[in-house]
C-alpha atoms as a PDB file:
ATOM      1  CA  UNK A   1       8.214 -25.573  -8.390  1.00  0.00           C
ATOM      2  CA  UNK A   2       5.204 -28.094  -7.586  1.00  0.00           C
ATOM      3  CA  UNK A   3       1.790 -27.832  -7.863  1.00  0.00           C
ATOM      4  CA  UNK A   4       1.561 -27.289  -3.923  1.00  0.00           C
ATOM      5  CA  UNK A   5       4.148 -24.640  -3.925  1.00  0.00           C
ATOM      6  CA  UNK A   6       2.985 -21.016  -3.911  1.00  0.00           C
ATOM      7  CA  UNK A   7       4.358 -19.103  -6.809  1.00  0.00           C
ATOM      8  CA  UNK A   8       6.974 -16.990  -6.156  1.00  0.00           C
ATOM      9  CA  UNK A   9       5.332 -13.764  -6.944  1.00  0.00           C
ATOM     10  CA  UNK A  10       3.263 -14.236  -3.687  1.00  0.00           C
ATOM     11  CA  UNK A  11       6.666 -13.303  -1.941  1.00  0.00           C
ATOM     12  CA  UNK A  12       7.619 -10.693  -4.125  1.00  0.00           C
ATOM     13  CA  UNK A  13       5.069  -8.042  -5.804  1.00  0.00           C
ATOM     14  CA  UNK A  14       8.435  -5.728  -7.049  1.00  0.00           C
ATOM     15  CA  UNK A  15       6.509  -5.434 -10.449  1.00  0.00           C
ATOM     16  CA  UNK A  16       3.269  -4.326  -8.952  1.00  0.00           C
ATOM     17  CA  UNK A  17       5.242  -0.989  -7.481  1.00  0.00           C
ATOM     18  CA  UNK A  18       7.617  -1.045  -9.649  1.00  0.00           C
ATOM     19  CA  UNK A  19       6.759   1.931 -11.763  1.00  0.00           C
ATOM     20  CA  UNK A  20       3.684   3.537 -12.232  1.00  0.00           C
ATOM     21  CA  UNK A  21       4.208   4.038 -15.762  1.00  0.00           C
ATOM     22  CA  UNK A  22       4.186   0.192 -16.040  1.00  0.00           C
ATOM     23  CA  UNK A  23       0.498  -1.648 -15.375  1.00  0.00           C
ATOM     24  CA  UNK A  24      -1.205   0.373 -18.672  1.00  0.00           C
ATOM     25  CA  UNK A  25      -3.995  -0.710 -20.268  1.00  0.00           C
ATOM     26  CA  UNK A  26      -2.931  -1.420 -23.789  1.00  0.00           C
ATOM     27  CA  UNK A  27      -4.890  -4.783 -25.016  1.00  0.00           C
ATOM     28  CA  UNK A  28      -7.881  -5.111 -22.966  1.00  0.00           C
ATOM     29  CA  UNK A  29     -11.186  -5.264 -24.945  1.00  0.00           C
ATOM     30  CA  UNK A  30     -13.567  -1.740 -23.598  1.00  0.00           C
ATOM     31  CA  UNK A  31     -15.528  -4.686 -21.756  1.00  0.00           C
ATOM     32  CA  UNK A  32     -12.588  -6.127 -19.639  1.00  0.00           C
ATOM     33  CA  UNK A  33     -11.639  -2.643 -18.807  1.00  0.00           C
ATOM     34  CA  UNK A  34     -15.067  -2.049 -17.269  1.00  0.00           C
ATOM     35  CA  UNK A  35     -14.952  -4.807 -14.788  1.00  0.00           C
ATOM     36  CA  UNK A  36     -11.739  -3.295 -13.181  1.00  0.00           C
ATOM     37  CA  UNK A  37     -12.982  -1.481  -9.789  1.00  0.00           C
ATOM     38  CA  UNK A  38     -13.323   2.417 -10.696  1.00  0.00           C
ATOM     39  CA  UNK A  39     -11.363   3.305  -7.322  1.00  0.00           C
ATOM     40  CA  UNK A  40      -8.418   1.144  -8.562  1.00  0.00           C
ATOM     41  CA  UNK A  41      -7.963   2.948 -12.931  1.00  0.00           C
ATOM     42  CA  UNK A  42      -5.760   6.008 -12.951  1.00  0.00           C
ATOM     43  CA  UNK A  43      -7.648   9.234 -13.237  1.00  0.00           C
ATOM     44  CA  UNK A  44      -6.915   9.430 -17.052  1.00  0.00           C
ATOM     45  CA  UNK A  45      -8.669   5.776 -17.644  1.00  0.00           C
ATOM     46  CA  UNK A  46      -4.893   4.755 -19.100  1.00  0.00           C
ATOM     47  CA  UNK A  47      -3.891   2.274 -16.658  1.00  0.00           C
ATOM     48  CA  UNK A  48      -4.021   1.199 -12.930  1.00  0.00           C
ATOM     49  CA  UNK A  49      -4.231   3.231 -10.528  1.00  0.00           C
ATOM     50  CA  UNK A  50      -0.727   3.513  -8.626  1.00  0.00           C
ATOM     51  CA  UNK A  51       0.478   6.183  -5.746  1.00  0.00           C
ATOM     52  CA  UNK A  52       3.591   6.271  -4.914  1.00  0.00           C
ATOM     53  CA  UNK A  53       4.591   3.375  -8.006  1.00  0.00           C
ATOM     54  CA  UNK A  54       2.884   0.606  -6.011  1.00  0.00           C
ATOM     55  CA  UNK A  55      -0.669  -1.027  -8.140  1.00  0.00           C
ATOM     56  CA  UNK A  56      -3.688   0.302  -5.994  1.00  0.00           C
ATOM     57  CA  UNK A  57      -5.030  -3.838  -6.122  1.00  0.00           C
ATOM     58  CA  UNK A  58      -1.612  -4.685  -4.699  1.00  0.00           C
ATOM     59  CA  UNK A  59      -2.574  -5.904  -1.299  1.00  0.00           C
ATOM     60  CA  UNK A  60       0.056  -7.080   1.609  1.00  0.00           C
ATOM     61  CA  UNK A  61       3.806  -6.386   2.113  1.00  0.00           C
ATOM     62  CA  UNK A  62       6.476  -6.442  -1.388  1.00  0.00           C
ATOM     63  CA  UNK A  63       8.952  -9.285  -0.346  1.00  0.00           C
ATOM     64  CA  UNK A  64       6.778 -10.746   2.193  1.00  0.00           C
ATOM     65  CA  UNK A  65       3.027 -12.020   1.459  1.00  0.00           C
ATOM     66  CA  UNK A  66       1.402  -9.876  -1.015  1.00  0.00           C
ATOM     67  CA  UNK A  67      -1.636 -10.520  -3.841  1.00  0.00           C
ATOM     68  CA  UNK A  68      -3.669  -9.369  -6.423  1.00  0.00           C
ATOM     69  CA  UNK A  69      -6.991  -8.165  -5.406  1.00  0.00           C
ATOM     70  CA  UNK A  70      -8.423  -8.320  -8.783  1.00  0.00           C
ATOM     71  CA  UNK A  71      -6.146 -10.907  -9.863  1.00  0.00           C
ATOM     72  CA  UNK A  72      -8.719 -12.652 -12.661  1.00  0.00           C
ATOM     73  CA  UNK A  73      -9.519  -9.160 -13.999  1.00  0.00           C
ATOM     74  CA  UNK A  74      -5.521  -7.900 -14.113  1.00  0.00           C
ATOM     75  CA  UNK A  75      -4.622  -5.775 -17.443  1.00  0.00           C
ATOM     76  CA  UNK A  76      -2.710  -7.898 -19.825  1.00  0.00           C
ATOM     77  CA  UNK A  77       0.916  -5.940 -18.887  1.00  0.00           C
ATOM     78  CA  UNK A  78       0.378  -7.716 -15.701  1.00  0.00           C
ATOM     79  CA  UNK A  79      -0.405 -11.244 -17.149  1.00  0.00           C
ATOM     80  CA  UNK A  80       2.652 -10.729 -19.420  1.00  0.00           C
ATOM     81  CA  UNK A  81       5.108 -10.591 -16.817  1.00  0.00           C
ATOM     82  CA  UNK A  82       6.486 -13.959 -15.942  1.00  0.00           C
ATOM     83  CA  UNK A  83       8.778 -14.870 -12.847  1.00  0.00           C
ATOM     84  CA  UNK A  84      12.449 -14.557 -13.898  1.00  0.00           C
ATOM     85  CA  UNK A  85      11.409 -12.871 -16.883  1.00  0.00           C
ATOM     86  CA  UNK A  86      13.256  -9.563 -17.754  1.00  0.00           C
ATOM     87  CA  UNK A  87      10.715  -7.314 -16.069  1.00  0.00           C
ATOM     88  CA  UNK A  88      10.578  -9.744 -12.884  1.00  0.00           C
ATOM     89  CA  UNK A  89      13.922  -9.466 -12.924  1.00  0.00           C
ATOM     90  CA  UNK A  90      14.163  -5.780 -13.845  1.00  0.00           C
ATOM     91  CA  UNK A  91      11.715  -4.518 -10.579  1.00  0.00           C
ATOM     92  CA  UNK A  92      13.578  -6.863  -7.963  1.00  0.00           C
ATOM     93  CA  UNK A  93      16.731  -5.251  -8.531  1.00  0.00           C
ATOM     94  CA  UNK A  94      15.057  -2.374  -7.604  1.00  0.00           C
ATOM     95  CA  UNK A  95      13.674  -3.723  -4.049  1.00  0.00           C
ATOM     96  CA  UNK A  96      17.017  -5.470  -3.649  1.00  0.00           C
ATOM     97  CA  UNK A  97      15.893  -8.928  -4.471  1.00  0.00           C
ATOM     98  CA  UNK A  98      18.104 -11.412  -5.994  1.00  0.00           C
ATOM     99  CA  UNK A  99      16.933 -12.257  -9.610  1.00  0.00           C
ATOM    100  CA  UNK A 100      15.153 -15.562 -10.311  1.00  0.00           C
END
């Protein structure tokens, strides 16, 4: 992949619905945390927010054009995952997309 090229989550997003379980806050300093929009934390202040599995800051279509609307403030479970990494991997499976 080149500079120019868009990364390939940009086409994807299957980790940002895969599983609401998955974008928790586990790392982030208390200050970090409190930059995150309120509308977009989980009721119980443990993670994202997340209906139906999909990240409430997911904007745009999974396996189309899709982005991170608070992608410089992201919890550090979303930083971690890497395209073609075993999670990458693991949540396009699950929308049907061939693994990277």
């Amino acid at each position: 992949m080149s500079a120019a090229d868009p990364s390939p989550c940009q086409n994807c997003g299957a980790c940002c619905a895969y599983d609401a379980s998955w974008p928790r806050f586990s790392l982030e300093a208390e200050e970090d945390l409190a930059l995150i929009p309120e509308h977009l934390v989980a009721a119980d202040k443990s993670g994202m927010r997340c209906p139906d599995d999909r990240c409430a800051a997911l904007a745009g279509e999974i396996g189309k054009a899709v982005g991170c609307t608070i992608y410089g403030l992201r919890p550090d479970v979303c930083r971690a995952c890497q395209p073609g990494d075993a999670e990458c991997n693991m949540a396009r499976v699950k929308y049907g997309f061939a693994p990277i």
